[in-house]
Protein backbone atom coordinates (compact mmCIF):
# COMPACT_ATOMS: atom_id res chain seq x y z
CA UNK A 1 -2.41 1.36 -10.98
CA UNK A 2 -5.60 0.07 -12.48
CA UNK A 3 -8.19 1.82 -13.33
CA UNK A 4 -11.37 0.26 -15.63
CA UNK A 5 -8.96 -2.14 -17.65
CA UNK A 6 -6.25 -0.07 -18.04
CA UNK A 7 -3.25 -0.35 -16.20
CA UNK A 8 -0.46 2.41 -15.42
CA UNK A 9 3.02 0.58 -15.44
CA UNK A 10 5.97 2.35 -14.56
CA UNK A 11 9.43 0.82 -16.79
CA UNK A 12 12.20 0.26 -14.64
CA UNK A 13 13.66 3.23 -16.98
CA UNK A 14 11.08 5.48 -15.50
CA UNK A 15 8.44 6.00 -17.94
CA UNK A 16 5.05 5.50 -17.27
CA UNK A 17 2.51 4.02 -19.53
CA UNK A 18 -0.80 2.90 -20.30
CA UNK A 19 -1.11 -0.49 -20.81
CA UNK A 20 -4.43 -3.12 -21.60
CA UNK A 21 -3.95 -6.87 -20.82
CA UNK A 22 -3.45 -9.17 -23.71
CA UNK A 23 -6.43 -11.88 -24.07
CA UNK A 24 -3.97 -14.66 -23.82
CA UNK A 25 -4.07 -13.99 -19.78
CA UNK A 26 -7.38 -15.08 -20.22
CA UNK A 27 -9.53 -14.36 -16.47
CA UNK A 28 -6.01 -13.45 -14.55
CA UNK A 29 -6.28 -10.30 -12.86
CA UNK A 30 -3.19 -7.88 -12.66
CA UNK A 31 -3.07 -6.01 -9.72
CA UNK A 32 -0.65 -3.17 -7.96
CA UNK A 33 3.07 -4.63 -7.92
CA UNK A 34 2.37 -7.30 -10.56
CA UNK A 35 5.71 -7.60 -12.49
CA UNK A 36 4.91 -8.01 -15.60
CA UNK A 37 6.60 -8.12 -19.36
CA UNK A 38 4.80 -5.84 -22.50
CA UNK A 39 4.49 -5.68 -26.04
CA UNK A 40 3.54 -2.65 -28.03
CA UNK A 41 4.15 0.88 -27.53
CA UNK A 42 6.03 1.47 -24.66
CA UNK A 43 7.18 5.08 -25.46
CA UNK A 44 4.88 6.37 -22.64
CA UNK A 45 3.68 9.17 -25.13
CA UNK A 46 0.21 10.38 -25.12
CA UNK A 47 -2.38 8.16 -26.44
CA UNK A 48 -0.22 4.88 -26.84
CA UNK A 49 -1.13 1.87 -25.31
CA UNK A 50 1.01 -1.36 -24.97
CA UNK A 51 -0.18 -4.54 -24.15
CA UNK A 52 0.54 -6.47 -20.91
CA UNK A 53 1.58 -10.08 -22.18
CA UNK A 54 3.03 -12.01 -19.30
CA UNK A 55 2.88 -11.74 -15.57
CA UNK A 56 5.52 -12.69 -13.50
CA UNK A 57 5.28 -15.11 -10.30
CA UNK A 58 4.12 -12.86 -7.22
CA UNK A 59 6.32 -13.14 -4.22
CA UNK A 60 3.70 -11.92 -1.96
CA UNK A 61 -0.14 -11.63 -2.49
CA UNK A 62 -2.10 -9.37 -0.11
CA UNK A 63 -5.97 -10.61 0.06
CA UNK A 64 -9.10 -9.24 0.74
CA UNK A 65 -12.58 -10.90 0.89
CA UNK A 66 -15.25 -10.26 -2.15
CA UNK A 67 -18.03 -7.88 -1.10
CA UNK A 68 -20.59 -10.83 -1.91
CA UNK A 69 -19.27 -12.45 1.24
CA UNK A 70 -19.13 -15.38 0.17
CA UNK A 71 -15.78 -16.66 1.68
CA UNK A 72 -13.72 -16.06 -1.77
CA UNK A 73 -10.90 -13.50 -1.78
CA UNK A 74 -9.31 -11.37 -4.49
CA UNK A 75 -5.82 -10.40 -4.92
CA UNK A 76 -5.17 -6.28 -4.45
CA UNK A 77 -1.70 -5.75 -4.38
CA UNK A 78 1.32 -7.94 -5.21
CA UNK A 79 5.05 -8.44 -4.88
CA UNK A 80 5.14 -5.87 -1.33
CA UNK A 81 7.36 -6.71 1.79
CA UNK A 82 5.97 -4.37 4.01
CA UNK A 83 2.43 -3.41 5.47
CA UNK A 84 1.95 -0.23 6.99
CA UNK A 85 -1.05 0.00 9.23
CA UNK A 86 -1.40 3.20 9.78
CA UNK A 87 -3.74 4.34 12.86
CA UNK A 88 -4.64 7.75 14.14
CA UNK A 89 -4.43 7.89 17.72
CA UNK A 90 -7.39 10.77 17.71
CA UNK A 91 -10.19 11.38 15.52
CA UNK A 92 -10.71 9.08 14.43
CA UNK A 93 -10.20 6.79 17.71
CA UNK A 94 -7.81 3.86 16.78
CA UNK A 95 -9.69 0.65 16.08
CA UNK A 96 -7.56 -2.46 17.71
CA UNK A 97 -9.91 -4.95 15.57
CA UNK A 98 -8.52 -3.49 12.22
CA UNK A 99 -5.05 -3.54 13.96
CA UNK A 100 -5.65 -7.32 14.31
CA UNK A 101 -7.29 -7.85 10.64
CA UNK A 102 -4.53 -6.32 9.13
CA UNK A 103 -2.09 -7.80 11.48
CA UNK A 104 -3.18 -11.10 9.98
CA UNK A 105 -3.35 -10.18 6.47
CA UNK A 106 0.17 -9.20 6.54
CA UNK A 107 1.28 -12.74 8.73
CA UNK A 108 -0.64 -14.65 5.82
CA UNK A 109 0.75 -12.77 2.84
CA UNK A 110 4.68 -12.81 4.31
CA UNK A 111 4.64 -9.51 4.64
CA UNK A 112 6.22 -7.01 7.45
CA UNK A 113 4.01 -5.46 9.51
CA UNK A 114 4.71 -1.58 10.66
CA UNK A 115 2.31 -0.08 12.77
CA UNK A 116 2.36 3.98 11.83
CA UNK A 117 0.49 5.83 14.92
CA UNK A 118 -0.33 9.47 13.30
CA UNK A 119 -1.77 12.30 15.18
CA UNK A 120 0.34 12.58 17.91
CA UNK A 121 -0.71 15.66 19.07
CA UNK A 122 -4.09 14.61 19.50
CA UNK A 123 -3.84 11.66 21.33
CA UNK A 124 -1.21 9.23 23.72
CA UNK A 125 0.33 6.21 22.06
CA UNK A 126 1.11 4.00 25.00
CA UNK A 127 -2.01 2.57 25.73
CA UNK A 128 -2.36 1.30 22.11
CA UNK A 129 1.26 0.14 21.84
CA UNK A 130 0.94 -1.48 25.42
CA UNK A 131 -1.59 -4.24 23.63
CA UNK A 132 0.95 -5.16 20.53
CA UNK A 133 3.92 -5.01 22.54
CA UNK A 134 4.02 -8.78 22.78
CA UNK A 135 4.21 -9.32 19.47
CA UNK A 136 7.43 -6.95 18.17
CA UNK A 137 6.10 -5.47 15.75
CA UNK A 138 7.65 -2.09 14.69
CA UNK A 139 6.32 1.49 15.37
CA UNK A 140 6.72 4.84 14.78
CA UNK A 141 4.42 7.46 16.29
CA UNK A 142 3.96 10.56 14.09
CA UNK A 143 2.42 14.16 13.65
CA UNK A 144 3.46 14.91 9.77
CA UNK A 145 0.56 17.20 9.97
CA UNK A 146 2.26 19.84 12.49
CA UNK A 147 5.93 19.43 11.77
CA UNK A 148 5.72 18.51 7.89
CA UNK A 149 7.94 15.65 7.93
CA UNK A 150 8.10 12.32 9.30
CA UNK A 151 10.54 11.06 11.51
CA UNK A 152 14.21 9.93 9.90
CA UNK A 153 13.34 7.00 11.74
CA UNK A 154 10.56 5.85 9.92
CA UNK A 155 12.25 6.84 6.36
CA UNK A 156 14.83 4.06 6.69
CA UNK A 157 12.21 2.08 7.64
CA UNK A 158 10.02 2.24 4.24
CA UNK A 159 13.07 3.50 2.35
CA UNK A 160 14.39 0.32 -0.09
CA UNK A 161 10.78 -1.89 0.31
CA UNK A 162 7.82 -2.06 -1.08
CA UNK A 163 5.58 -1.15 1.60
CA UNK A 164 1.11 -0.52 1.33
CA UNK A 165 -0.16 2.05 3.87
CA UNK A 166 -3.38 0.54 4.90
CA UNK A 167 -5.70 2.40 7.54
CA UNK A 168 -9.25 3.55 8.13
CA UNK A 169 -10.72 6.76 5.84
CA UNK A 170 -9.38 10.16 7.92
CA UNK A 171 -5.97 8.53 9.68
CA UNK A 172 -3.49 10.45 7.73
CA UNK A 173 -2.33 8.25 5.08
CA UNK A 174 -2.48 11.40 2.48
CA UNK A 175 -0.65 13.25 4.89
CA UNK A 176 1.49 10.89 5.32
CA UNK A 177 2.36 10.14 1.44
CA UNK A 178 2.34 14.16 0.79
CA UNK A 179 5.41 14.30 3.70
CA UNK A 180 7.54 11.19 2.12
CA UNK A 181 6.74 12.11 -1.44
CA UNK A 182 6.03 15.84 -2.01
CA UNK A 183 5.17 15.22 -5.33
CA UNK A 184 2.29 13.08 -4.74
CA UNK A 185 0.44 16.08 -3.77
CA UNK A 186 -2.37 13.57 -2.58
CA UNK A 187 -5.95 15.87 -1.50
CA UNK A 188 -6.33 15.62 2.63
């Protein structure tokens, strides 16, 4: 995570840390995913900080425009395979243009699209599959909300990747993570 210039790093031992970037990166952002290597403390105890010193080569990059519009992009995550669009089929209505938008990003990065349809008690799916049939693109249709879980289906299918849920404010994305990772215990 980042969060005003520091950076939460989980160790591949499990600890999580607080980190700062060292000046030697000079202007280079790190972003979610980054691999990276530290210096410093890396105990993970309160109040310690180690220092982010090198940033490994990104396998993917997923883009978004600057909000001055002014046809540069920024890097926000790194290093995922998968992109989870995730639309409510019911309030709020789906919205095939960010379908399409994020469609793209994910062609352009190299990453996997998955097309998560939540709320399926609310609304009917087959209309909005219907228009991205063509294109294969996997989908699960889901109502974590009512039963609590998500399909087994749709596990496998984020279990072992990297994967960034994506989707418009209200779809169930919270939802969503509280179901697959109790723990998260994410505010809906």
């Amino acid at each position: 995570g980042v969060d005003r210039g520091r950076y939460h790093v989980l160790l591949d031992s499990g600890i999580e840390l607080t980190a700062v970037k060292a000046r030697e990166l000079g202007r280079r952002g790190v972003v979610v995913g980054d691999n990276t290597k530290l210096t410093g403390d890396t105990s993970g105890k309160k109040d310690t900080l180690a220092r982010i010193v090198r940033i490994d080569e990104r396998t993917t990059e997923l883009r978004r425009s600057t909000e001055e519009g002014d046809g540069r992009e920024r890097v926000i995550v790194a290093n995922a395979d998968q992109l989870a669009i995730v639309t409510a089929l019911a309030q709020p209505d789906p919205k095939p243009g960010m379908i399409d938008r994020c469609l793209v990003a994910a062609y352009d990065s190299g990453m996997t699209p998955l097309l998560i349809l939540t709320k399926a008690d609310l609304g009917e799916p087959h209309e909005l599959l219907a228009q991205y049939e063509p294109l294969g693109i996997r989908w699960f249709v889901t109502d974590v909300g009512a039963s609590g879980a998500p399909d087994a289906t749709l596990i496998e299918a984020l279990t072992g990747h990297n994967t960034v849920l994506v989707g418009h404010s209200g779809v169930g994305k919270s939802t969503l993570i509280n179901a697959l990772i109790p723990s998260a215990d994410r505010a809906i």
